[in-house]
Protein backbone atom coordinates (compact mmCIF):
# COMPACT_ATOMS: atom_id res chain seq x y z
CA UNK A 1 -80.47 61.39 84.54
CA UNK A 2 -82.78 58.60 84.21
CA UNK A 3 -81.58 57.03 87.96
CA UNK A 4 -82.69 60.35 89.22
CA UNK A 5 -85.88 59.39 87.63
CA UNK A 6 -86.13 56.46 89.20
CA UNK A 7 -85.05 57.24 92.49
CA UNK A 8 -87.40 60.47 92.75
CA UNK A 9 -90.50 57.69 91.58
CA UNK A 10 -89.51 55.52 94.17
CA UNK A 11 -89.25 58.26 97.10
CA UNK A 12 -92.85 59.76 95.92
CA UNK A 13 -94.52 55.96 95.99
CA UNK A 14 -93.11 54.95 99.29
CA UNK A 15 -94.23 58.92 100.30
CA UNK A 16 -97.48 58.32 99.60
CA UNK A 17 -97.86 54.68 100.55
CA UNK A 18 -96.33 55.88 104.18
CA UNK A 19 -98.41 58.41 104.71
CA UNK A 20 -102.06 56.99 103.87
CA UNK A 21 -100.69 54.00 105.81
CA UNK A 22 -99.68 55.38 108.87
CA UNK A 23 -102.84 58.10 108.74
CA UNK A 24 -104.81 55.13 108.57
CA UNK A 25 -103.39 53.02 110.89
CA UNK A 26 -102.95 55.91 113.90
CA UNK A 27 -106.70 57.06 113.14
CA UNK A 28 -108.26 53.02 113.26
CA UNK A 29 -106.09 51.87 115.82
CA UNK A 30 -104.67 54.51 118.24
CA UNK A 31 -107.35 56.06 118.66
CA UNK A 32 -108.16 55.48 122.27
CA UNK A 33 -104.07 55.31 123.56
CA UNK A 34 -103.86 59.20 124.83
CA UNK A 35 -99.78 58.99 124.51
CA UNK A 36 -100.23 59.22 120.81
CA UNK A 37 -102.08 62.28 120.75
CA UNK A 38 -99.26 64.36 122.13
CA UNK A 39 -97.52 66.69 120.05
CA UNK A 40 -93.82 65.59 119.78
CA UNK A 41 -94.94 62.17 119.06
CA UNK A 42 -94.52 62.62 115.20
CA UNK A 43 -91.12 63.73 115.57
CA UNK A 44 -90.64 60.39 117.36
CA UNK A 45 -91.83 58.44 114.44
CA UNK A 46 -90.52 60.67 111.53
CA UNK A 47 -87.16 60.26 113.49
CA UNK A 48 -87.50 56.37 113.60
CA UNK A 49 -88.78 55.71 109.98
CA UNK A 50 -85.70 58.40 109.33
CA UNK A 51 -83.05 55.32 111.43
CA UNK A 52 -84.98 52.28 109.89
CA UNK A 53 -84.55 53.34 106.15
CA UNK A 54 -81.18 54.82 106.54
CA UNK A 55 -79.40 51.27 106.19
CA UNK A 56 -81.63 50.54 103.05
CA UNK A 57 -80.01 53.50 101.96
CA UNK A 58 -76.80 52.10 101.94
CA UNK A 59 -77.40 48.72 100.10
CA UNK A 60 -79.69 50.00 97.42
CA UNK A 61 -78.48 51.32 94.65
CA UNK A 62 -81.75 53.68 93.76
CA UNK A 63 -82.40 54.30 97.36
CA UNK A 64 -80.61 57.68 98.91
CA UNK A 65 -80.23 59.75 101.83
CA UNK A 66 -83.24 61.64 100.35
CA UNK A 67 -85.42 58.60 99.94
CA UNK A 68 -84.89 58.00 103.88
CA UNK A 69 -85.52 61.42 104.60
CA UNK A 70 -88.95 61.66 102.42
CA UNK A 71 -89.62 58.16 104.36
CA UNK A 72 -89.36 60.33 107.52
CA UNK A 73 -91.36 63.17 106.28
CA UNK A 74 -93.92 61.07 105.19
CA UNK A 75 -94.19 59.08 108.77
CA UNK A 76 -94.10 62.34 110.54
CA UNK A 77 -97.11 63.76 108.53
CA UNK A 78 -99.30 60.93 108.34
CA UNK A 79 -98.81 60.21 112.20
CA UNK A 80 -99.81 63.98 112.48
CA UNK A 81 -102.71 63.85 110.36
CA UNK A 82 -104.01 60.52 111.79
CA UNK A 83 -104.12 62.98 114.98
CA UNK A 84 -105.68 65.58 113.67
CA UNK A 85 -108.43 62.71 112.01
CA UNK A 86 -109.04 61.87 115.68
CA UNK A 87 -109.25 65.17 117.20
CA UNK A 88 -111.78 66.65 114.34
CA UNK A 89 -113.83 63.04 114.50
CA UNK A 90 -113.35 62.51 111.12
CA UNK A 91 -115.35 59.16 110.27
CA UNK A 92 -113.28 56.03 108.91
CA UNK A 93 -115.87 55.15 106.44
CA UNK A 94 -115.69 59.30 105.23
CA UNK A 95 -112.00 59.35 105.24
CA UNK A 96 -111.58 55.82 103.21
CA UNK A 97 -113.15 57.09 99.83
């Protein structure tokens, strides 16, 4: 009981880190490379962070199949929001409060 604790804490931190990170990043950074802005392009990056975590999965005791799929999730959805940030000309110094 108390691992699935732990392991559903560590899946919501790195969930949230992920996301604000990769919103930020995609909405300060990409913003001018067109190629991001296309709409299978978080699928891309969900589906990556998905392979990258998957062998962390393996050696860590607290970190599951679940973990790497919230790690996915929350790629996908902050790549897509970053997006939508751009498209809607949401300000970086509104956004970053």
């Amino acid at each position: 009981m108390f691992s699935l604790l732990i392991s559903f804490a560590i899946a919501m931190v790195l969930a949230t880190i992920l996301h604000s990170g990769v919103r930020k990043f995609v909405r300060n950074r990409l913003r001018y490379v067109d190629s991001v802005q296309k709409g299978f392009v978080p699928f891309i990056a969900g589906g990556a962070a998905l392979i990258a975590v998957m062998p962390l999965a393996a050696l860590l005791p607290f970190i599951g199949i679940g973990t790497a799929l919230t790690a996915g999730l929350a790629v996908g959805s902050g790549v897509a929001a970053g997006v939508r940030d751009i498209r809607t000309g949401v300000s970086t110094l509104i956004a970053d409060r």
